[in-house]
Protein backbone atom coordinates (compact mmCIF):
# COMPACT_ATOMS: atom_id res chain seq x y z
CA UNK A 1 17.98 -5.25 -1.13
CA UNK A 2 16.51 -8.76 0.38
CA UNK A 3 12.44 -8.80 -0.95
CA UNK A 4 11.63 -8.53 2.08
CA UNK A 5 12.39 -5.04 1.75
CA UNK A 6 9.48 -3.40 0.51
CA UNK A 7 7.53 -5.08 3.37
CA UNK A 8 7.69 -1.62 4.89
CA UNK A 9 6.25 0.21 2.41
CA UNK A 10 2.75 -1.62 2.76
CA UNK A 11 2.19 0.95 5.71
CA UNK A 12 2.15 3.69 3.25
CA UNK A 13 -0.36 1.74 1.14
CA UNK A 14 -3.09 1.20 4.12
CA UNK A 15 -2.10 4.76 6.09
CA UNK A 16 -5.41 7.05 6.46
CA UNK A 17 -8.10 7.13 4.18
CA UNK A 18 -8.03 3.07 3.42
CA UNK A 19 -7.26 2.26 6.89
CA UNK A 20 -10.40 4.54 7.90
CA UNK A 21 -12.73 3.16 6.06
CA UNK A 22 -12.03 -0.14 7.06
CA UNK A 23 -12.64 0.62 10.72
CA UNK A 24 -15.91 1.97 9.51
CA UNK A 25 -16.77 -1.35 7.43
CA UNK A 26 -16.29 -3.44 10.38
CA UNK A 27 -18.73 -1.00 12.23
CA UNK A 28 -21.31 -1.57 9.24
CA UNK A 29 -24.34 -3.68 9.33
CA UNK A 30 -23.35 -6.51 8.18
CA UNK A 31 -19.49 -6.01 9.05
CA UNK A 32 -18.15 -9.52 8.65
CA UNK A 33 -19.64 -9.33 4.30
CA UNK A 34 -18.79 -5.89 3.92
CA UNK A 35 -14.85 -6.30 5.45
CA UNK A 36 -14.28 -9.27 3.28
CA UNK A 37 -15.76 -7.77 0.24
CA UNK A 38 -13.30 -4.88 1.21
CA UNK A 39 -10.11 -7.05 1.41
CA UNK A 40 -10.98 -9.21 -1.78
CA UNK A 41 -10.97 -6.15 -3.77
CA UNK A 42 -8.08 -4.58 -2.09
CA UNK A 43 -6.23 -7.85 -2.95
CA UNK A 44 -7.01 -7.80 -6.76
CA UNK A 45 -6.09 -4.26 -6.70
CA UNK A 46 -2.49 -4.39 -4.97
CA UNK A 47 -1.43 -7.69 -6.78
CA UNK A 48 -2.69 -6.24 -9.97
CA UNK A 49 -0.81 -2.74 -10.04
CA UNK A 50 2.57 -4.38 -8.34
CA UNK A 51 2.28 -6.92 -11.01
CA UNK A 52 2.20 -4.12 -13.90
CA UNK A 53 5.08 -2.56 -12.23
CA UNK A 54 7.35 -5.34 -11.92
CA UNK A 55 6.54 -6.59 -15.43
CA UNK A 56 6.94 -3.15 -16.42
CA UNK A 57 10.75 -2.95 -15.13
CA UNK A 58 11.16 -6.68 -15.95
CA UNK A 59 10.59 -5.48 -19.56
CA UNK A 60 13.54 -3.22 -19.71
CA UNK A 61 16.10 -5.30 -18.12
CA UNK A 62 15.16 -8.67 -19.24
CA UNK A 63 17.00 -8.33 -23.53
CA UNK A 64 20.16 -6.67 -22.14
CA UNK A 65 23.37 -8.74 -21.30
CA UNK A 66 23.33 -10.25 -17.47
CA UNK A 67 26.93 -8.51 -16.20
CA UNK A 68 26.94 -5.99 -19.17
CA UNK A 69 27.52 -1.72 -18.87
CA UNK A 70 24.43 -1.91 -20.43
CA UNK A 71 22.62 -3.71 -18.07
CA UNK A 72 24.48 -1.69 -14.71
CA UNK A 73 22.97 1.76 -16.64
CA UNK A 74 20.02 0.41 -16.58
CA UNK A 75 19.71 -1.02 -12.93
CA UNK A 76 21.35 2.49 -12.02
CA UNK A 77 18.19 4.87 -14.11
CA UNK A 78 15.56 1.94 -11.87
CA UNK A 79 17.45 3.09 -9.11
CA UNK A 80 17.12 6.65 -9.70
CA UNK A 81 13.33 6.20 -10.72
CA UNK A 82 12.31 4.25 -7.40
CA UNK A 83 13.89 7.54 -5.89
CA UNK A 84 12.59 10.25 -7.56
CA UNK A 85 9.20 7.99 -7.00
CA UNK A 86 9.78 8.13 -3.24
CA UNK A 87 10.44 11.77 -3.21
CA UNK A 88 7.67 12.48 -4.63
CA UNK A 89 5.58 10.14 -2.91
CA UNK A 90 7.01 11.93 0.55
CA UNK A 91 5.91 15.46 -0.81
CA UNK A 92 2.44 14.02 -1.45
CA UNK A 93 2.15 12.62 1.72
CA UNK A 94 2.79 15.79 3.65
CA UNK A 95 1.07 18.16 1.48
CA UNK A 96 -2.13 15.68 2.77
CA UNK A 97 -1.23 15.14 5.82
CA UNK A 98 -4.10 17.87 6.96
CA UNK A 99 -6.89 16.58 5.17
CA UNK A 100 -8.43 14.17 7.98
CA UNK A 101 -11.88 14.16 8.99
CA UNK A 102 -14.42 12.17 7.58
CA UNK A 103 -15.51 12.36 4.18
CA UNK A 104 -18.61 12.59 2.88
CA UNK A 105 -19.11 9.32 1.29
CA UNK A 106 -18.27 7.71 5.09
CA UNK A 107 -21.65 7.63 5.99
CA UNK A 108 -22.68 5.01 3.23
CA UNK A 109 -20.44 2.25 4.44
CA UNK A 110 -22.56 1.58 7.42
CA UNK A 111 -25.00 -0.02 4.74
CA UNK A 112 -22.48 -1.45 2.24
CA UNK A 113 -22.30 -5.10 0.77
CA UNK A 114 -19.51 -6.98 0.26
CA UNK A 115 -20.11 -5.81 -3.90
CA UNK A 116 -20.07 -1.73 -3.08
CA UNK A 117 -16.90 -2.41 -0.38
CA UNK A 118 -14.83 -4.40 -3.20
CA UNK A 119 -15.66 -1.09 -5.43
CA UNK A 120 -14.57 0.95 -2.88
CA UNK A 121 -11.12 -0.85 -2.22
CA UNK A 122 -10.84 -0.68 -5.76
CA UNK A 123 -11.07 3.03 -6.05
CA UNK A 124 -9.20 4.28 -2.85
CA UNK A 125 -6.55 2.11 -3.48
CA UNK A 126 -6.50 1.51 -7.41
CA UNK A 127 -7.05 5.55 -8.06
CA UNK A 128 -5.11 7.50 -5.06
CA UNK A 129 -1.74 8.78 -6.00
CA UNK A 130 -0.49 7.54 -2.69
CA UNK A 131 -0.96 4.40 -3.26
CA UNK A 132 -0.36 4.25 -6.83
CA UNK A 133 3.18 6.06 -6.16
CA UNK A 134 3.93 3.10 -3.50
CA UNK A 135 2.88 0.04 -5.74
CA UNK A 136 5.09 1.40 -8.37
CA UNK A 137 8.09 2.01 -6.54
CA UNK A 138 7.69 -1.86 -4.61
CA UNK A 139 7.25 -3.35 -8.36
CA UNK A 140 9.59 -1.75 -9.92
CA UNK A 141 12.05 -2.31 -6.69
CA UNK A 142 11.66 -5.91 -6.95
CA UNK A 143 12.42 -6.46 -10.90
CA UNK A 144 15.37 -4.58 -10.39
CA UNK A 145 16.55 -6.96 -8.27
CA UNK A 146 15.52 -10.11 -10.46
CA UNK A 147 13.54 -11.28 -8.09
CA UNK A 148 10.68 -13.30 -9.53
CA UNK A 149 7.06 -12.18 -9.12
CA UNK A 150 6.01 -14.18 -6.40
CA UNK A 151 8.26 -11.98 -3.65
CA UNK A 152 5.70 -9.80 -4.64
CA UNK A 153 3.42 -12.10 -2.43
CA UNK A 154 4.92 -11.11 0.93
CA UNK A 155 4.07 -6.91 0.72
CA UNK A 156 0.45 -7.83 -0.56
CA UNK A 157 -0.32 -10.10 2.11
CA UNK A 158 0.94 -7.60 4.44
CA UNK A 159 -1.27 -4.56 3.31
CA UNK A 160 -4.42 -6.81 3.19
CA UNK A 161 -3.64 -8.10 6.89
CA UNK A 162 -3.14 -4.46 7.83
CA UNK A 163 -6.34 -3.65 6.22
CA UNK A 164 -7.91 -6.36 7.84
CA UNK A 165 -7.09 -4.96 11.61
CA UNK A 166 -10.44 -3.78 12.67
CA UNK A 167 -12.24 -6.86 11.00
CA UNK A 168 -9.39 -9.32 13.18
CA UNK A 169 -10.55 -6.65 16.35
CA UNK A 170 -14.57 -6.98 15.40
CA UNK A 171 -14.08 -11.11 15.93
CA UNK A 172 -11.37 -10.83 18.97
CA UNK A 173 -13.27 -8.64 21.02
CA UNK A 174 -16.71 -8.65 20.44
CA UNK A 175 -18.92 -6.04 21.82
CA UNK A 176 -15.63 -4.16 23.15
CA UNK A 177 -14.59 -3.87 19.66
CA UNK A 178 -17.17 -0.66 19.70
CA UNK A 179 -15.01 1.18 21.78
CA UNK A 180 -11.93 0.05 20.31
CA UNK A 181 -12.12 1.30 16.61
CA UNK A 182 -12.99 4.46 16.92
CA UNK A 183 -9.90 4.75 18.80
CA UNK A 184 -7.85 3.10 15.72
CA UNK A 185 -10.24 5.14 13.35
CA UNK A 186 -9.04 8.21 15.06
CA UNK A 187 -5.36 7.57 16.05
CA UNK A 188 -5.34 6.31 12.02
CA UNK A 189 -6.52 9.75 10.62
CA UNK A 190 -4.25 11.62 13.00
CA UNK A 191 -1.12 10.16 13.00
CA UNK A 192 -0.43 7.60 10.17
CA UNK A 193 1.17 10.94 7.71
CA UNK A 194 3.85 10.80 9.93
CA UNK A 195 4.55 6.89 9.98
CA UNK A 196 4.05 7.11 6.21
CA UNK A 197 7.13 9.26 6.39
CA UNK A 198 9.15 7.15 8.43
CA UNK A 199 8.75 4.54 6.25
CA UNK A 200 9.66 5.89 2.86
CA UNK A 201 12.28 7.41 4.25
CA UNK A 202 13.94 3.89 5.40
CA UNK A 203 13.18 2.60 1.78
CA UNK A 204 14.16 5.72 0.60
CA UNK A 205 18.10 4.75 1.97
CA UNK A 206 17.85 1.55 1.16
CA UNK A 207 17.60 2.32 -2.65
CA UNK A 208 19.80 5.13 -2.41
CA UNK A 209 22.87 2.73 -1.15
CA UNK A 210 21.89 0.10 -3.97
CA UNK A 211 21.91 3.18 -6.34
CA UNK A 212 25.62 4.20 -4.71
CA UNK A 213 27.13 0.81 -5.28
């Protein structure tokens, strides 16, 4: 699998709730603050738990012979682990897939700071088993593969530019933006279950034929 691989799987970490309350942070009073304070915190928090997972996996494999049975047993459990991560992470995903609508914290980000949004990335992202399941299967997907840390990089720039959507729409559009993200707000809490799906079902393949080698 190229590292480019797990670029998919940053949908999963920004589908629904995360997504959500981004739209809503760029509708806050002071959006432009509040969305930045959003993605520096969601930045920390994906770099820090990929990190853990890659050094994690890169702690198994890196004392055994390169070539070795040993080391082949080894990538083959990984293997196995990213998958029985994914499954579960599918099952999650549709048992949730129902619980849309807005919470009842929502209301509060129309008078966030940039200090309560960071929090906030922090805990949707740091403490959901969504996204928890997803960082550990992308870490642990890319030490298998001895790829160094930095093709981390590449899926946690992509979930904070996904995150930053509705921030990108606040500046391009203006005062159209207002009709515009309750649309994405919407579509987001209806729809992005099933996308999730799609998506760790592709990676889902794609470990299972590096797991069938």
């Amino acid at each position: 699998m190229e590292f480019l691989g797990t670029l998919p799987m940053a949908v999963v970490m920004v589908a629904g709730t995360p997504l959500v309350a981004a739209v809503f942070l760029a509708s806050a009073e002071r959006p432009r603050a509040a969305s930045l304070g959003y993605l520096a915190g969601a930045t920390v928090v994906v770099a820090a738990g990929t990190t853990l997972s890659w050094l994690a996996t890169r702690t198994v494999k890196v004392n055994l012979p390169a070539g070795g049975a040993d080391r082949r047993t080894i990538e083959g459990w990984i293997d196995w682990f990213v998958i029985a991560v994914l499954v579960v992470l599918a099952v999650v995903v549709f048992v949730r897939r129902h619980r849309g609508g807005t919470p009842s914290w929502i209301d509060r980000l129309q008078r966030s700071g940039p200090a309560y949004a960071a929090r906030l990335a922090a805990l949707l992202l740091g403490a959901m088993p969504v996204d928890d399941l997803t960082m550990l299967s992308a870490g642990a997907s890319t030490a298998r593969h001895d790829l160094p840390w930095w093709h981390l990089l590449p899926f946690v720039l992509l979930t904070v530019l996904l995150l930053a959507v509705p921030l990108l729409a606040l500046l391009l559009l203006g005062p159209r933006a207002a009709a515009v993200l309750p649309r994405m707000r919407d579509w987001a809490d209806r729809h992005s279950w099933l996308i999730s799906e799609v998506v760790i079902a592709l990676f889902l393949a794609l470990t299972l034929q590096d797991a069938l080698q």
